[in-house]
Protein backbone atom coordinates (compact mmCIF):
# COMPACT_ATOMS: atom_id res chain seq x y z
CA UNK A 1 18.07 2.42 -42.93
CA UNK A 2 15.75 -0.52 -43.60
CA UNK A 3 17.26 -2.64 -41.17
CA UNK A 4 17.31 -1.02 -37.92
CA UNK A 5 13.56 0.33 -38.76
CA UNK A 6 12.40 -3.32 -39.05
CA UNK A 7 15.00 -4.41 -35.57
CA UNK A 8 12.68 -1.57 -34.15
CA UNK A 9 9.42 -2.34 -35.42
CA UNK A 10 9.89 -6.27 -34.01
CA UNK A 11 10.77 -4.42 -30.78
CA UNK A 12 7.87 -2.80 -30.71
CA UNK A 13 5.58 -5.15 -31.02
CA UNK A 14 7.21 -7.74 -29.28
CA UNK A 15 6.56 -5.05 -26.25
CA UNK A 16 2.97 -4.69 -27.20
CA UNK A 17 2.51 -8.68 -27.59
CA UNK A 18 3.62 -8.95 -24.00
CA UNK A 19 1.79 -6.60 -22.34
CA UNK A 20 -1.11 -7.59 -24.11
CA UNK A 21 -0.14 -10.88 -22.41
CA UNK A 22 0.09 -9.14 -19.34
CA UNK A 23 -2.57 -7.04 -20.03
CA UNK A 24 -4.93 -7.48 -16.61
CA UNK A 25 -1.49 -7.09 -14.27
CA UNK A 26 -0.12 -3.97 -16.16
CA UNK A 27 -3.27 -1.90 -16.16
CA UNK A 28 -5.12 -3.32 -12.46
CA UNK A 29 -3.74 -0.44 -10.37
CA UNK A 30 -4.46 2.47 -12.72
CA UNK A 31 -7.80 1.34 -13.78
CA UNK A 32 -8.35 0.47 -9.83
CA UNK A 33 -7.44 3.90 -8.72
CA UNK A 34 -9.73 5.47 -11.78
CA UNK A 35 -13.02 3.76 -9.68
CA UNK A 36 -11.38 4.60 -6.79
CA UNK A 37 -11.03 8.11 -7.29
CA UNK A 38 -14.85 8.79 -7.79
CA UNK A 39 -15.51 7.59 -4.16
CA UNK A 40 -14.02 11.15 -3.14
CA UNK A 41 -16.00 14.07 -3.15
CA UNK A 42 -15.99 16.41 -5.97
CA UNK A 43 -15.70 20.58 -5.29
CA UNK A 44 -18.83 21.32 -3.76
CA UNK A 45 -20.28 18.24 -3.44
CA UNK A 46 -20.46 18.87 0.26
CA UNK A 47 -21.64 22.52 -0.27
CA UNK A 48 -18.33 24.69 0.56
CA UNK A 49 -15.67 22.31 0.46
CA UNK A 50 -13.33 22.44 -2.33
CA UNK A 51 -10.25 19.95 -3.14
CA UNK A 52 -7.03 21.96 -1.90
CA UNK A 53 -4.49 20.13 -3.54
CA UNK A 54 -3.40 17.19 -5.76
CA UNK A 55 -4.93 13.64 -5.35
CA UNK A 56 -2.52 11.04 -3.31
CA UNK A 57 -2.61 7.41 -4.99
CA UNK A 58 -0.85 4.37 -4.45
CA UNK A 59 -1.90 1.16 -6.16
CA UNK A 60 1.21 -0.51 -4.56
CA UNK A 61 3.31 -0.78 -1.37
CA UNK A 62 6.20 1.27 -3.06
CA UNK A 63 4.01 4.64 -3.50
CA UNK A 64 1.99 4.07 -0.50
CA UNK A 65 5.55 4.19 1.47
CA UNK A 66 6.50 7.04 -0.33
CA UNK A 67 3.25 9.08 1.01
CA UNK A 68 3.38 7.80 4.12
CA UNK A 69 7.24 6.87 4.58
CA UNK A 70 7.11 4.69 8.24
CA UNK A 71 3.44 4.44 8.60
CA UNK A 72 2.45 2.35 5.17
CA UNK A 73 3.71 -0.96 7.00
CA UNK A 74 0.47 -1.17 9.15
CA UNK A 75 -1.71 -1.41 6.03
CA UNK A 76 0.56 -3.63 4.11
CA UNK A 77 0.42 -5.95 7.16
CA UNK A 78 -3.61 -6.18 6.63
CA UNK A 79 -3.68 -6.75 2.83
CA UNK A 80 -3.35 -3.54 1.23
CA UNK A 81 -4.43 -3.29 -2.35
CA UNK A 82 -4.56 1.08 -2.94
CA UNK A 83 -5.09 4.25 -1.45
CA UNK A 84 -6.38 7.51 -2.56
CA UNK A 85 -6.57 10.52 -0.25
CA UNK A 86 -7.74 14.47 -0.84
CA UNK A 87 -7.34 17.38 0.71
CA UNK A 88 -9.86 19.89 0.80
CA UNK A 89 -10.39 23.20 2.14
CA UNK A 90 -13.66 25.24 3.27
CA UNK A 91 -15.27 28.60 3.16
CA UNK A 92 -13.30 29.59 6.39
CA UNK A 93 -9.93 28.26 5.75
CA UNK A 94 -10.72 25.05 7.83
CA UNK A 95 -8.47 21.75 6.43
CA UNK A 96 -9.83 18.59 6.12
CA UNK A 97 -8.33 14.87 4.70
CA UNK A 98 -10.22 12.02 3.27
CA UNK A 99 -8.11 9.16 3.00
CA UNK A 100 -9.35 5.55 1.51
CA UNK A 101 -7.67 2.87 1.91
CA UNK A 102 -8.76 -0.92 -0.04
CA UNK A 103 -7.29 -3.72 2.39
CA UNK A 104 -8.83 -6.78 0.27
CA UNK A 105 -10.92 -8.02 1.80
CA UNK A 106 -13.58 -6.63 5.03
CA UNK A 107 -11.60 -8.66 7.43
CA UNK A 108 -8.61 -7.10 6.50
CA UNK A 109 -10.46 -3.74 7.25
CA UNK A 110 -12.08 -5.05 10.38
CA UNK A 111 -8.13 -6.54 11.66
CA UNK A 112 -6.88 -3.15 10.48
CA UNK A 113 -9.58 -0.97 12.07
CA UNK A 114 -9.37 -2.93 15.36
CA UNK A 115 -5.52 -2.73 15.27
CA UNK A 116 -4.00 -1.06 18.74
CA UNK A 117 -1.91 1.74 16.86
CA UNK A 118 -5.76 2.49 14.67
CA UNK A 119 -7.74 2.08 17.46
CA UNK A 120 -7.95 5.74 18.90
CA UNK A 121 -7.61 6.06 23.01
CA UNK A 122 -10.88 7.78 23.23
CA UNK A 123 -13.44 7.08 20.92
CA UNK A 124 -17.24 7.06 20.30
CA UNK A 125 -19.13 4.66 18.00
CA UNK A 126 -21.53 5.85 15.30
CA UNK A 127 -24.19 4.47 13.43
CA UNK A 128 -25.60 5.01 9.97
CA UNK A 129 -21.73 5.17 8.45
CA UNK A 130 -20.70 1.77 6.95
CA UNK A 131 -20.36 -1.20 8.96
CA UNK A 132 -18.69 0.22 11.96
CA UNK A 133 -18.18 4.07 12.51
CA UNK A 134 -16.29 5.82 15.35
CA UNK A 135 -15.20 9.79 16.21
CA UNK A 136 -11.81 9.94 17.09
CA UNK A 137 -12.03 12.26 20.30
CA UNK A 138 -8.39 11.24 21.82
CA UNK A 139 -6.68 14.85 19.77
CA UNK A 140 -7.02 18.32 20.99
CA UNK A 141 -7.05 20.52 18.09
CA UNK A 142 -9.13 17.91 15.28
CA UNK A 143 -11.48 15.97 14.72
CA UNK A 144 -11.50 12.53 12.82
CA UNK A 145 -13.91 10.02 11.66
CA UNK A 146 -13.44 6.76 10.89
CA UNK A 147 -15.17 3.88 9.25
CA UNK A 148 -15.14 0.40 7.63
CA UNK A 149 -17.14 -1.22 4.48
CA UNK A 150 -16.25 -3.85 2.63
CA UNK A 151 -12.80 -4.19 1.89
CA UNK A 152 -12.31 -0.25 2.51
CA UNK A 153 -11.07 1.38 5.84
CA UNK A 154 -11.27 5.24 5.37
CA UNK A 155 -10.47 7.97 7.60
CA UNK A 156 -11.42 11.53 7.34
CA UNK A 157 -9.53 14.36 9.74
CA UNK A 158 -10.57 17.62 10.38
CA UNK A 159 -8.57 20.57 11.38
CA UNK A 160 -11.74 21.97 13.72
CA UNK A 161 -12.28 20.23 17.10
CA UNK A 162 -16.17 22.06 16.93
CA UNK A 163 -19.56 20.89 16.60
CA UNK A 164 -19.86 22.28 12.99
CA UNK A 165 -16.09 21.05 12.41
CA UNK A 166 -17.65 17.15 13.79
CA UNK A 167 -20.93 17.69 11.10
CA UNK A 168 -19.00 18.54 8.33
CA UNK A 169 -16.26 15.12 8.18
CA UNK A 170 -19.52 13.11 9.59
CA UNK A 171 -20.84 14.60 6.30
CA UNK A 172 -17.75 13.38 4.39
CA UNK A 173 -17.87 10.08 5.93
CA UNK A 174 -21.50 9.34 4.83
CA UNK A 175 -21.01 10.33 0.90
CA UNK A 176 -18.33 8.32 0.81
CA UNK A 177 -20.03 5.66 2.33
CA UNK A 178 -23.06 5.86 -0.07
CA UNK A 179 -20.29 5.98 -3.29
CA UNK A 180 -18.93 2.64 -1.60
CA UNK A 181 -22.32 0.92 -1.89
């Protein structure tokens, strides 16, 4: 009995020893996607907007593809590093999807936010967002909103092509862009 406790014990901390050793590879994602995570907006932090469903995270190219199957290749082509994305759902029923990607570094986000299959057909620059903002106006039943700073491209869609539907992801768009400061 002695014997295969002790074969076990060495086991053990032979395990331990090396990802101790490893320590900063083994743990970057999670602990990445913990600060991550508080750039999203909490329920009610934009008064009447509550998160609908579970978070989305991928601190690698082999989750992002499984949340995003055939599109994930155009942000591992510009330096992906993670993702985290939240649905959330207001007082009327109205849908709406934050999604922030890290691509590195901010020329990764600039190549990826200029990119042809990013770049929307009709579009309208904002200011006061991040480094460079723009309304998505190419769709015909949503709105989205999309901006770069630093290293971080995010996107925010929502399921209301009105004025008040426009407001509320500009709304999302700036608290996520103060967080990222």
């Amino acid at each position: 009995m002695r014997r295969p406790l002790n074969g076990l014990l060495i086991f053990g901390i032979s395990i331990l020893l090396l990802g101790i050793a490893r320590g900063d590879q083994v743990s970057e994602g999670p602990e990445k996607l913990l600060g991550a995570m508080s750039l999203l907006p909490m329920d009610d932090d934009i008064r009447g907007w509550k998160r609908s469903e579970k978070l989305l995270k991928a601190s690698n190219d082999q989750e992002l593809y499984r949340i995003f199957n055939g599109g994930a290749g155009l942000y591992t082509k510009y330096g992906f590093q993670w993702y985290v994305g939240q649905s959330y759902k207001g007082l009327k029923g109205v849908e709406l999807e934050a999604y922030i990607f890290n691509q590195g570094t901010p020329q990764n986000a600039q190549d990826l936010y200029e990119d042809p299959f990013t770049k929307p057909s009709r579009s309208k620059e904002i200011t006061n967002i991040g480094e460079k903002a723009r309304i998505d106006e190419s769709t015909l039943f949503y709105y989205g909103v999309e901006f770069i700073q630093k290293q971080f491209y995010v996107r925010i869609i929502i399921q209301d092509k009105t004025e008040e539907g426009l407001n509320v992801a500009i709304s999302f768009a700036r608290f996520i862009s103060k967080r990222i400061k």
